[in-house]
Protein backbone atom coordinates (compact mmCIF):
# COMPACT_ATOMS: atom_id res chain seq x y z
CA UNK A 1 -19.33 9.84 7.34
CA UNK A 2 -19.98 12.93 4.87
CA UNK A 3 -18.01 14.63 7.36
CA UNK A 4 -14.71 12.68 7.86
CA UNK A 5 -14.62 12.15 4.20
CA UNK A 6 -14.64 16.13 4.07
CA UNK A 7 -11.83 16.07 6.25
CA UNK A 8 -9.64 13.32 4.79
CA UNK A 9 -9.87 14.95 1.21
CA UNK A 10 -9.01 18.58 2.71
CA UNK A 11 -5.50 16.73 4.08
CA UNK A 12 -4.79 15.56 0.44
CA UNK A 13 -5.13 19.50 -0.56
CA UNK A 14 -8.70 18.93 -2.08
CA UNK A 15 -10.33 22.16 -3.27
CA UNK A 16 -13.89 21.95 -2.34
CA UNK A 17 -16.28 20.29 -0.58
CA UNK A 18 -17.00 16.23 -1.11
CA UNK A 19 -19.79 15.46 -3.19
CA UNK A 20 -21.35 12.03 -3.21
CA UNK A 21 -18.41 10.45 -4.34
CA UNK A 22 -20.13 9.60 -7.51
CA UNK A 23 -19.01 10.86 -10.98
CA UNK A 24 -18.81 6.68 -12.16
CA UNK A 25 -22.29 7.74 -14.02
CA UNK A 26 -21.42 10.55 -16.09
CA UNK A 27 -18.19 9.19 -16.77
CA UNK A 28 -19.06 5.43 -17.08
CA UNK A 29 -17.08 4.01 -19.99
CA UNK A 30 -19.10 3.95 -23.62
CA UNK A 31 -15.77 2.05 -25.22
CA UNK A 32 -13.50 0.61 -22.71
CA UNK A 33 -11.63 -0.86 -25.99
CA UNK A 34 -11.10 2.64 -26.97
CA UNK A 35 -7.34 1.96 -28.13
CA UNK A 36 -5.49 5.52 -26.75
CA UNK A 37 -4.91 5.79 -23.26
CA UNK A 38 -3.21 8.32 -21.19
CA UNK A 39 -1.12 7.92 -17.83
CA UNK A 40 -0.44 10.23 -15.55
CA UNK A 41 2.25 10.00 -13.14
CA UNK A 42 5.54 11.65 -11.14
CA UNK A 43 9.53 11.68 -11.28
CA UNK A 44 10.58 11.45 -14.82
CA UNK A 45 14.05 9.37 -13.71
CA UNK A 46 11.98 6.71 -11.66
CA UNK A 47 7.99 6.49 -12.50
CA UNK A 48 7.97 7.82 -15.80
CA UNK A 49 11.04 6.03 -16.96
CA UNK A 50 9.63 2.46 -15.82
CA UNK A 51 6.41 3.55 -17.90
CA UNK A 52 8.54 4.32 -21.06
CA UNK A 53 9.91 1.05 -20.94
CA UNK A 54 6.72 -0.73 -20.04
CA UNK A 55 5.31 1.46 -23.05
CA UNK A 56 7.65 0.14 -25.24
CA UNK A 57 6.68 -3.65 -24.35
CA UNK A 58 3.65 -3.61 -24.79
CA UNK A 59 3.17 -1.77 -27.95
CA UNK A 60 5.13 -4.02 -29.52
CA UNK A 61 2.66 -6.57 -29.08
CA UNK A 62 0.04 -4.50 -29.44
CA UNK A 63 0.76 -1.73 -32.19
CA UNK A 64 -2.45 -0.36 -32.48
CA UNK A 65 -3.14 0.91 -29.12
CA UNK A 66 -1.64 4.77 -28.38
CA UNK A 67 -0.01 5.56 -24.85
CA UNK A 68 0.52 8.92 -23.62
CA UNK A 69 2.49 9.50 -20.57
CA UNK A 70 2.29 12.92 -18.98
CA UNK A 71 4.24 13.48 -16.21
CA UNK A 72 2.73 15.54 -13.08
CA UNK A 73 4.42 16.95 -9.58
CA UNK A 74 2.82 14.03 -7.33
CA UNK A 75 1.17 17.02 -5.65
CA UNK A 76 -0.75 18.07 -8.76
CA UNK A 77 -1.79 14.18 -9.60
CA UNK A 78 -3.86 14.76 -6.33
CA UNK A 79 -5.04 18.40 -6.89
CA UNK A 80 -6.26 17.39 -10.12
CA UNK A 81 -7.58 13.78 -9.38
CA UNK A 82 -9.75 15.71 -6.34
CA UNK A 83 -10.95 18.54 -8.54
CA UNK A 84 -11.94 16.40 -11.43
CA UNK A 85 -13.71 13.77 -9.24
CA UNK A 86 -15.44 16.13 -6.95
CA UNK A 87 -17.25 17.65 -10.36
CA UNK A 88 -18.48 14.71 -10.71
CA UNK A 89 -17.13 13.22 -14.18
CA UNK A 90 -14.22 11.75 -15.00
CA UNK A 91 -13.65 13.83 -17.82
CA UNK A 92 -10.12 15.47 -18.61
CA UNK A 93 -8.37 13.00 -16.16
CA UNK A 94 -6.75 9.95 -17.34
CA UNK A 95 -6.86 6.41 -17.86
CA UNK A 96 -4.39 5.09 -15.70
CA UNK A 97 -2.79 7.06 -12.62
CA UNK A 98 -0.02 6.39 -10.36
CA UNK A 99 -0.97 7.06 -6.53
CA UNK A 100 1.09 6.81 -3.27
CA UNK A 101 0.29 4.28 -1.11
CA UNK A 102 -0.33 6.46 1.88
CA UNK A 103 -2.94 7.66 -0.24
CA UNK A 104 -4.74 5.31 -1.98
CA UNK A 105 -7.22 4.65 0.74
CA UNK A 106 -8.75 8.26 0.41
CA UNK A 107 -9.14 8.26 -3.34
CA UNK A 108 -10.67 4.54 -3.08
CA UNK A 109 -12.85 4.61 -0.01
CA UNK A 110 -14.36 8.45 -1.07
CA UNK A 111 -14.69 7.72 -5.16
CA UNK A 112 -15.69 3.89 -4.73
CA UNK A 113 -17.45 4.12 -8.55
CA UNK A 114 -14.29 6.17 -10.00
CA UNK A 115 -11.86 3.41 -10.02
CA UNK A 116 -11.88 0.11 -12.10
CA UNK A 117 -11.71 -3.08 -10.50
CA UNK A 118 -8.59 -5.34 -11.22
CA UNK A 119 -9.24 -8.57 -9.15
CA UNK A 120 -10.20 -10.69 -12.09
CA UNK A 121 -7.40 -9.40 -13.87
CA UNK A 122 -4.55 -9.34 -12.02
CA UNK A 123 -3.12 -12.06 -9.16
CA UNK A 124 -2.87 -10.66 -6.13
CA UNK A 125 -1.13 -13.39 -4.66
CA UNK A 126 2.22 -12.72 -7.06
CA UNK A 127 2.67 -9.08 -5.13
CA UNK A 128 4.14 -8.68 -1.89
CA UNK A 129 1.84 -9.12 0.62
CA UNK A 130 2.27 -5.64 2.15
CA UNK A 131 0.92 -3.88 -0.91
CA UNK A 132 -1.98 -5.72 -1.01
CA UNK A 133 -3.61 -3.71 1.76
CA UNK A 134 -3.45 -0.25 0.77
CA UNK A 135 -4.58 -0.94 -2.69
CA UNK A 136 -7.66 -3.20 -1.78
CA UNK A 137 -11.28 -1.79 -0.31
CA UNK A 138 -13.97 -5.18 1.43
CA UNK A 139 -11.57 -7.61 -0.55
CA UNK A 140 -11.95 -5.91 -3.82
CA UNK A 141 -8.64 -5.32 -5.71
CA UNK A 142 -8.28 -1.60 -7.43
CA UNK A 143 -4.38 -0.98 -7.30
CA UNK A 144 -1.71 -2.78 -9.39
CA UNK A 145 1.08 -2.83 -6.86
CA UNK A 146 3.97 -1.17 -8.52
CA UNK A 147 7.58 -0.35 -6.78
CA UNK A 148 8.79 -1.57 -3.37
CA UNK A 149 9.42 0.97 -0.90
CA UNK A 150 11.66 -1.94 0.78
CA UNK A 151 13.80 -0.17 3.44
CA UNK A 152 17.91 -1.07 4.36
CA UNK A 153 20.45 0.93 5.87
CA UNK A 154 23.00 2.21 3.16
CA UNK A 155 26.72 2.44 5.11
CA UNK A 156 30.10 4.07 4.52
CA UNK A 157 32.15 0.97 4.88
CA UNK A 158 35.60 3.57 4.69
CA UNK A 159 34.03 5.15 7.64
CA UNK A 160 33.17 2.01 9.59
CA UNK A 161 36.11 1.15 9.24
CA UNK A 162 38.41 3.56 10.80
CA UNK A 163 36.23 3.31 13.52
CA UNK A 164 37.28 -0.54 14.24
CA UNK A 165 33.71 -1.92 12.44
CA UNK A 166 32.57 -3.63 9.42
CA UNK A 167 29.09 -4.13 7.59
CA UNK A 168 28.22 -7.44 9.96
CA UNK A 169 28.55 -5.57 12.98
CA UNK A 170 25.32 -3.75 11.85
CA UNK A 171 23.54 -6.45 10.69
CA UNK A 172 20.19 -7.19 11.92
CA UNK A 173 20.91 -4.77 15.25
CA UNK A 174 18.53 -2.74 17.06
CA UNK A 175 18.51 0.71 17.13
CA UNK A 176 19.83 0.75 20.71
CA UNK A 177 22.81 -0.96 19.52
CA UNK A 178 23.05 1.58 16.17
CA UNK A 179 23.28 4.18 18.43
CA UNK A 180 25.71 3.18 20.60
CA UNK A 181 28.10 2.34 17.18
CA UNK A 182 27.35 5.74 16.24
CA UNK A 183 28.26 7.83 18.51
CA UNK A 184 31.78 5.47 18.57
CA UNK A 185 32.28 6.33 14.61
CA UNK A 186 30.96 10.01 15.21
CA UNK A 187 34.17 9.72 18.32
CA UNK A 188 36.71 8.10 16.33
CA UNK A 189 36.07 9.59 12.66
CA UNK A 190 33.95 13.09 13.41
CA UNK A 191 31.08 12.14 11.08
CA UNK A 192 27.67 12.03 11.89
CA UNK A 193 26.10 8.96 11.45
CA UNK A 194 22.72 10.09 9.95
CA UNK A 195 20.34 13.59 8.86
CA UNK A 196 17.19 14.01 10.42
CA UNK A 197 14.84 16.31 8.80
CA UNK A 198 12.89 17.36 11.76
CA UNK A 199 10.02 18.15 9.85
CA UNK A 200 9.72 14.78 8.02
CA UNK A 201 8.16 11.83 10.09
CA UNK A 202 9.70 9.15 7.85
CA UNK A 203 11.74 7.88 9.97
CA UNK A 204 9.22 6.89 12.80
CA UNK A 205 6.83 5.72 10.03
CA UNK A 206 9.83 2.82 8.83
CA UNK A 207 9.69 1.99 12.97
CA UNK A 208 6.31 1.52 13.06
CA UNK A 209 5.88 -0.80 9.95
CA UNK A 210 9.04 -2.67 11.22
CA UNK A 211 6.59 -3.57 14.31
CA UNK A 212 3.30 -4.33 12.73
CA UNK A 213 1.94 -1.01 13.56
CA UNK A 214 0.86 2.10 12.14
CA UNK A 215 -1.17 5.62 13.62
CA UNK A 216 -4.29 4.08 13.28
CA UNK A 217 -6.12 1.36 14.28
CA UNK A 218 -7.14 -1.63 12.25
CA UNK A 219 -10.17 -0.44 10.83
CA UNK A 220 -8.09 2.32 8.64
CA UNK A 221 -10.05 5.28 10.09
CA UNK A 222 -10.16 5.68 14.18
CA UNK A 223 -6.71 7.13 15.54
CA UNK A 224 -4.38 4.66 17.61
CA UNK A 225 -1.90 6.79 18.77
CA UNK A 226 -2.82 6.65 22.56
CA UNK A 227 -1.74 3.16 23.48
CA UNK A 228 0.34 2.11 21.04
CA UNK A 229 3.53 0.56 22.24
CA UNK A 230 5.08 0.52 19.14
CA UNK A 231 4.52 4.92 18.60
CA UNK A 232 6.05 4.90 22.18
CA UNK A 233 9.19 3.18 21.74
CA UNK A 234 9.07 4.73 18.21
CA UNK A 235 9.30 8.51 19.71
CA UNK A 236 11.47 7.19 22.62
CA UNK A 237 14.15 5.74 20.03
CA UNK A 238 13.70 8.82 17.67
CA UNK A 239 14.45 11.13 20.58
CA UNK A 240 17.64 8.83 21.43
CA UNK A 241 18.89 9.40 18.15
CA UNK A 242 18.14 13.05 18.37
CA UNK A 243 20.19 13.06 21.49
CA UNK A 244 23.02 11.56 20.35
CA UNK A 245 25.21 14.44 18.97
CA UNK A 246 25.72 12.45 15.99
CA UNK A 247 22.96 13.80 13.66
CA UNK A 248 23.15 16.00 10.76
CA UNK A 249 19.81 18.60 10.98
CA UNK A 250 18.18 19.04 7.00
CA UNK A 251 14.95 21.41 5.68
CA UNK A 252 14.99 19.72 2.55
CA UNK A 253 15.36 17.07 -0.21
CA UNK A 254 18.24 18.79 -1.10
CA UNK A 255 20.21 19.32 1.92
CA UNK A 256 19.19 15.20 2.34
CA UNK A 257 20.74 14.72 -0.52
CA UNK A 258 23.84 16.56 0.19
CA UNK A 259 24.71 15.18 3.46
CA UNK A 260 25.60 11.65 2.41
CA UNK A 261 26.88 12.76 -1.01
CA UNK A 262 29.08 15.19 0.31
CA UNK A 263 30.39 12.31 2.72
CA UNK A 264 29.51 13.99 5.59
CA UNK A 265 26.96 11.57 7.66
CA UNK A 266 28.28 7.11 7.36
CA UNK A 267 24.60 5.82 7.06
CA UNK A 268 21.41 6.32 5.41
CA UNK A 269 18.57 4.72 6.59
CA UNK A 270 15.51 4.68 4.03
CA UNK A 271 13.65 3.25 1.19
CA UNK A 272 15.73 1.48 -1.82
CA UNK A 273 14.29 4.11 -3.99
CA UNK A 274 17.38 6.25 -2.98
CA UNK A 275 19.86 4.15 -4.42
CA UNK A 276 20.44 6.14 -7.53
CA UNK A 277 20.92 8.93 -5.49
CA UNK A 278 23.55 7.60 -3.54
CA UNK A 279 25.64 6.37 -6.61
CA UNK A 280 25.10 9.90 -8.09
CA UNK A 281 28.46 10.63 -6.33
CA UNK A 282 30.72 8.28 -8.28
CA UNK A 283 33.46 9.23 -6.12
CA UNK A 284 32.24 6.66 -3.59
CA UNK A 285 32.09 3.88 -5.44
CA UNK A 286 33.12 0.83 -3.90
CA UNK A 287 32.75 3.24 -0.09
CA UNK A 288 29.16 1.69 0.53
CA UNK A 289 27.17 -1.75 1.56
CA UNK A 290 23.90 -1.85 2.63
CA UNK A 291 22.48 -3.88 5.70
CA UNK A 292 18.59 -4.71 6.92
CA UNK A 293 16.75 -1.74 8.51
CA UNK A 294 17.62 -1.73 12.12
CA UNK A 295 14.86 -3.09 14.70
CA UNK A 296 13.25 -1.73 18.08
CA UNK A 297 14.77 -3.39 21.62
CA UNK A 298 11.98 -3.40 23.45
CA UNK A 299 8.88 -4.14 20.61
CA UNK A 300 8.79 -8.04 20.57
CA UNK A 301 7.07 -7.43 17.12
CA UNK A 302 9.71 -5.55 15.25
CA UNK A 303 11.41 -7.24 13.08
CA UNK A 304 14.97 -6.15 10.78
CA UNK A 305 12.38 -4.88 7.76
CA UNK A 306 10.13 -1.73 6.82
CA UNK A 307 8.74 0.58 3.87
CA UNK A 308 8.81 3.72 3.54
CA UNK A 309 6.80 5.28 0.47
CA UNK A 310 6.03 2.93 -2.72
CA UNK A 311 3.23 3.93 -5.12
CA UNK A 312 0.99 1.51 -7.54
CA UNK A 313 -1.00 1.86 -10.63
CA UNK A 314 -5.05 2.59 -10.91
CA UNK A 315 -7.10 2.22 -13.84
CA UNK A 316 -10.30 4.70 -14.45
CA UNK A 317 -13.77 3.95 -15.21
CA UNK A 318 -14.02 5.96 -18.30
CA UNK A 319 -13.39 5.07 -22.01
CA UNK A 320 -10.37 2.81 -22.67
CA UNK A 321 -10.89 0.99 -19.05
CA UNK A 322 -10.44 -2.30 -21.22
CA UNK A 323 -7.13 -1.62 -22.78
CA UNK A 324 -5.69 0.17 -19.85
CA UNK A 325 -6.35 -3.10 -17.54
CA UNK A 326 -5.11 -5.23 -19.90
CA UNK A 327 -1.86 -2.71 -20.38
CA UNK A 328 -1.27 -3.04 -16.80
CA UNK A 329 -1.81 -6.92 -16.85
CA UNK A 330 0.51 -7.49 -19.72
CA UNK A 331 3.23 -4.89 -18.27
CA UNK A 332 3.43 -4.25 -14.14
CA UNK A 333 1.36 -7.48 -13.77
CA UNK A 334 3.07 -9.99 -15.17
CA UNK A 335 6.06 -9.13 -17.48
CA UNK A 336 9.03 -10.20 -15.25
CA UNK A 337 11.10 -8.83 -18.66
CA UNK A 338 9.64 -5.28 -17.40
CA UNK A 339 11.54 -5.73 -13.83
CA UNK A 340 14.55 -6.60 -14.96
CA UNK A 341 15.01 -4.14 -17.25
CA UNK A 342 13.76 -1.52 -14.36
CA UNK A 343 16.43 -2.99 -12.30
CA UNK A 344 18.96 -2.36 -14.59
CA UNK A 345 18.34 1.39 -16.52
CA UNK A 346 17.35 2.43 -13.72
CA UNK A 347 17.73 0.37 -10.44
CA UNK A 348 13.71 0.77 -9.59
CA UNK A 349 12.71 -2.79 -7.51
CA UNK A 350 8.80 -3.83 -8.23
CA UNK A 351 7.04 -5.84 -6.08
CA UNK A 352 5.76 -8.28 -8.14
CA UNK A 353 7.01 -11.91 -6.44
CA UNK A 354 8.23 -13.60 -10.00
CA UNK A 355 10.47 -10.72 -10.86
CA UNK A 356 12.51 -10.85 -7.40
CA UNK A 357 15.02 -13.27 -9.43
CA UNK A 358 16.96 -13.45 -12.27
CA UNK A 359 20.66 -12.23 -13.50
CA UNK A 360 20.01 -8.49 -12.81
CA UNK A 361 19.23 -9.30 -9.31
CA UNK A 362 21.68 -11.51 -8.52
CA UNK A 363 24.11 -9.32 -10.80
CA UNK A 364 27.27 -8.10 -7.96
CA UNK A 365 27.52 -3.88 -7.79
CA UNK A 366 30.50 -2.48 -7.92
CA UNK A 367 29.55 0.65 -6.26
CA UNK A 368 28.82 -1.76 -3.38
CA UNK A 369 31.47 -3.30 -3.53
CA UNK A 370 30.23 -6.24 -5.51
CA UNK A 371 27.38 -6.35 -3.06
CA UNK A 372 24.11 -8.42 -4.86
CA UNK A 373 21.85 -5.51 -3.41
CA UNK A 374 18.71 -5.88 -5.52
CA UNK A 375 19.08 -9.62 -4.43
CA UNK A 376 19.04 -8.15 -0.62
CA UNK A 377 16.42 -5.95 -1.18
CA UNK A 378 14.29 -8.67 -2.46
CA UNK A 379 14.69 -10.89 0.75
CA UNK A 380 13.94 -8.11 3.15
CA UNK A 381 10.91 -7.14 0.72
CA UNK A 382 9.22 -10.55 2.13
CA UNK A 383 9.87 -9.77 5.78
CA UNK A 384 7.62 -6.38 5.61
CA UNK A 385 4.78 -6.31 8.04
CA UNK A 386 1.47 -5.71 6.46
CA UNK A 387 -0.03 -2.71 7.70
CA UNK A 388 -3.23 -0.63 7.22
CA UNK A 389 -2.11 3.01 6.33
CA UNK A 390 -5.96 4.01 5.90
CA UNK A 391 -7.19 7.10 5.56
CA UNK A 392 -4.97 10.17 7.41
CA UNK A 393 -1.55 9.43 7.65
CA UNK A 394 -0.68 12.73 6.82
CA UNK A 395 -2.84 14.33 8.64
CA UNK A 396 -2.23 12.73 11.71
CA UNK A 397 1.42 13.32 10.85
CA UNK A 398 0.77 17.07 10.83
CA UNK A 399 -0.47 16.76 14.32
CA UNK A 400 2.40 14.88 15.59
CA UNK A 401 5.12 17.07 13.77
CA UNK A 402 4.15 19.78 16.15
CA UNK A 403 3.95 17.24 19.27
CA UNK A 404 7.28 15.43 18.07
CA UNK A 405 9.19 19.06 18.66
CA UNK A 406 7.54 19.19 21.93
CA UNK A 407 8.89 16.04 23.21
CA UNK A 408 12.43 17.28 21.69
CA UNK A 409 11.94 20.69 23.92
CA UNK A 410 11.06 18.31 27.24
CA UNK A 411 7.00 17.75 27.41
CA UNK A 412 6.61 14.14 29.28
CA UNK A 413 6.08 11.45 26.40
CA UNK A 414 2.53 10.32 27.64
CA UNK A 415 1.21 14.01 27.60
CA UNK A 416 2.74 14.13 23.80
CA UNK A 417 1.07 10.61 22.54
CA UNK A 418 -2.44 11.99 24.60
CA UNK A 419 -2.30 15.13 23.28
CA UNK A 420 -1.96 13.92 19.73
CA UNK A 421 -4.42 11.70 20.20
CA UNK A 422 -6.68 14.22 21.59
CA UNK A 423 -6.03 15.91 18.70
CA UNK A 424 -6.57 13.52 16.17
CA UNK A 425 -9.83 12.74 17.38
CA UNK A 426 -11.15 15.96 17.29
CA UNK A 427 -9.88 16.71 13.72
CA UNK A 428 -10.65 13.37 11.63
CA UNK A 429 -14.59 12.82 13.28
């Protein structure tokens, strides 16, 4: 166990060795009323603008408590959460901390005394149910489920249509059937109809969810890639794509960025999160719709739905545990105020149930041509399979980066899922 904890921290760029996993004892709370807190988290326009709002909120109500929000590369949130914890004490690191959900697991199931628990405080059953996993450990809530990575497939209706289609005829397809509309628009117009980063597994992660399925088993720890229907067709569909000629290659966030802004690929498949980013280009407005995430042919699992990132909120056992749960309750909890006003400064969906309605959801956006997106969003949010991301998702994604490119250059697609596998196993005893 020592071991694969080892392992799993080195994978989230740890910087020595696992200790017990302790630390709760020298850094067991004294005051948890203690009325200043501090929050770390990432992405001043997204994260750190929800918290300034939620900030404002609540001190309102409560004037005497002090909030400081420092904002950290996501990266550095884990450098420093691993450094600090593996000393042993929780001092220096902050009250309340924003972690991915593809990592929560690791920090949870390796510090089990370092986090406070929220199930008494919080309702679990007003968050969507496929945040409830990641941010739980043997039915004990930790996480306060914060932002929906709720997937959809962003279109260029002015491209669609000089190819003879509209928005319907992608709605609820499969990605055999996107394909084949593809390479049509890439024919009739000479746009690609998506970037690929080949480097970034997203892509095949959103299939997976959209089945049920994910690179490990259920228990969150042994790998799963070797029989797993769902990887198969997964790699099978990504290599389809690949072999399309109607992809636009990307080494960067950047160069994502660019390729729909610039109007050179008609459809974005990904996380809502990059909505912002596609209205940067006011150019385009009224050029876009979105649709549900496309579905696998062959998985009789998959369904038109998926996530891809999404992050929540953790509270510290350390001084000021108190006020920092009860910040969280009062704010991302419960305060359905707090979601609408994400939804409109800056267009961030939660996934707390309550705040899924209301006049900024259903409000029409002109840059989607009057489309009630948030409202879409919301709907598809509820369709999400529940999965078990667990401990190594990344570092069973390193493995399969390398294996992914092999399938691209030819190797037979059982010898790439065995080999990963065979990998996997070794690496994450």
């Amino acid at each position: 166990m020592k071991k694969m904890i080892m392992l799993l921290l080195a994978s989230v760029l740890v910087l020595s060795a696992c200790s017990s996993g302790g630390g709760a004892k020298e850094g067991a709370a004294s005051d948890p009323n203690k009325k200043e807190i501090t929050i770390w988290a990432w992405d001043p326009n997204f994260n750190i603008a929800a918290l300034e709002i939620a900030k404002e909120l609540y001190t309102a109500k409560n004037p005497d408590v002090k909030i400081n929000i420092v904002e950290y590369a996501q990266n550095d949130i884990v450098q420093k959460l691993n450094t600090g914890l593996n000393s042993g004490t929780t001092k220096g690191l902050p009250n309340i901390v924003l972690i991915e959900d593809y990592r929560a697991q690791n920090f949870l199931q390796a510090y089990p005394d370092s986090f406070h628990e929220m199930t008494n405080t919080i309702d679990t059953s007003a968050f969507a149910d496929y945040k409830i996993g990641p941010t739980s450990v043997d039915g004990k809530q930790y996480g306060v489920p914060f932002d929906s990575g709720v997937t959809g497939l962003y279109v260029r209706t002015d491209y669609l249509e000089q190819a003879g289609y509209t928005p319907e005829d992608l709605t609820n397809i499969t990605w055999d059937r996107y394909i084949e509309i593809g390479k049509d628009v890439k024919a009739k117009t000479g746009k690609d109809f998506l970037s690929q980063d080949p480097n970034d597994l997203g892509l095949i992660r959103m299939m997976l969810q959209s089945a049920g399925s994910w690179y490990l088993k259920e228990d969150g720890k042994t790998p799963g890639l070797a029989g797993n229907p769902a990887l198969k067709e997964a790699l099978e569909t990504y290599k389809k794509l690949m072999d399309a000629n109607m992809v636009t290659m990307t080494s960067d966030w950047s160069q994502f960025l660019s390729a729909f802004n610039s109007g050179n690929v008609a459809t974005v498949p990904t996380g809502n999160w990059i909505t912002p980013s596609v209205k940067a280009e006011a150019s385009q407005s009224g050029k876009w719709a979105v649709v549900p995430f496309p579905k696998m042919a062959g998985n009789p699992n998959s369904v038109n739905a998926s996530n891809l990132g999404g992050s929540s909120w953790y509270v510290m056992n350390m001084d000021g545990q108190d006020t920092a749960a009860d910040f969280l309750k009062q704010t991302f909890g419960t305060d359905t105020q707090l979601y609408q006003q994400m939804i409109t400064k800056i267009g961030a969906i939660g996934s707390l149930k309550a705040a899924a309605t209301g006049p900024a959801y259903e409000e029409g956006q002109e840059f989607f041509g009057g489309q009630k997106i948030y409202a879409d969003f919301a709907k598809w949010s509820e369709q999400i399979p529940n999965v078990n991301y667990g401990l190594h998702t990344y570092a069973i994604e390193d493995i399969l980066a390398v294996e992914v490119q092999n399938y691209m250059n030819g190797k037979d697609i059982d010898s790439v899922i065995n080999d990963a596998q065979a990998q996997a196993e070794a690496q994450l005893k």
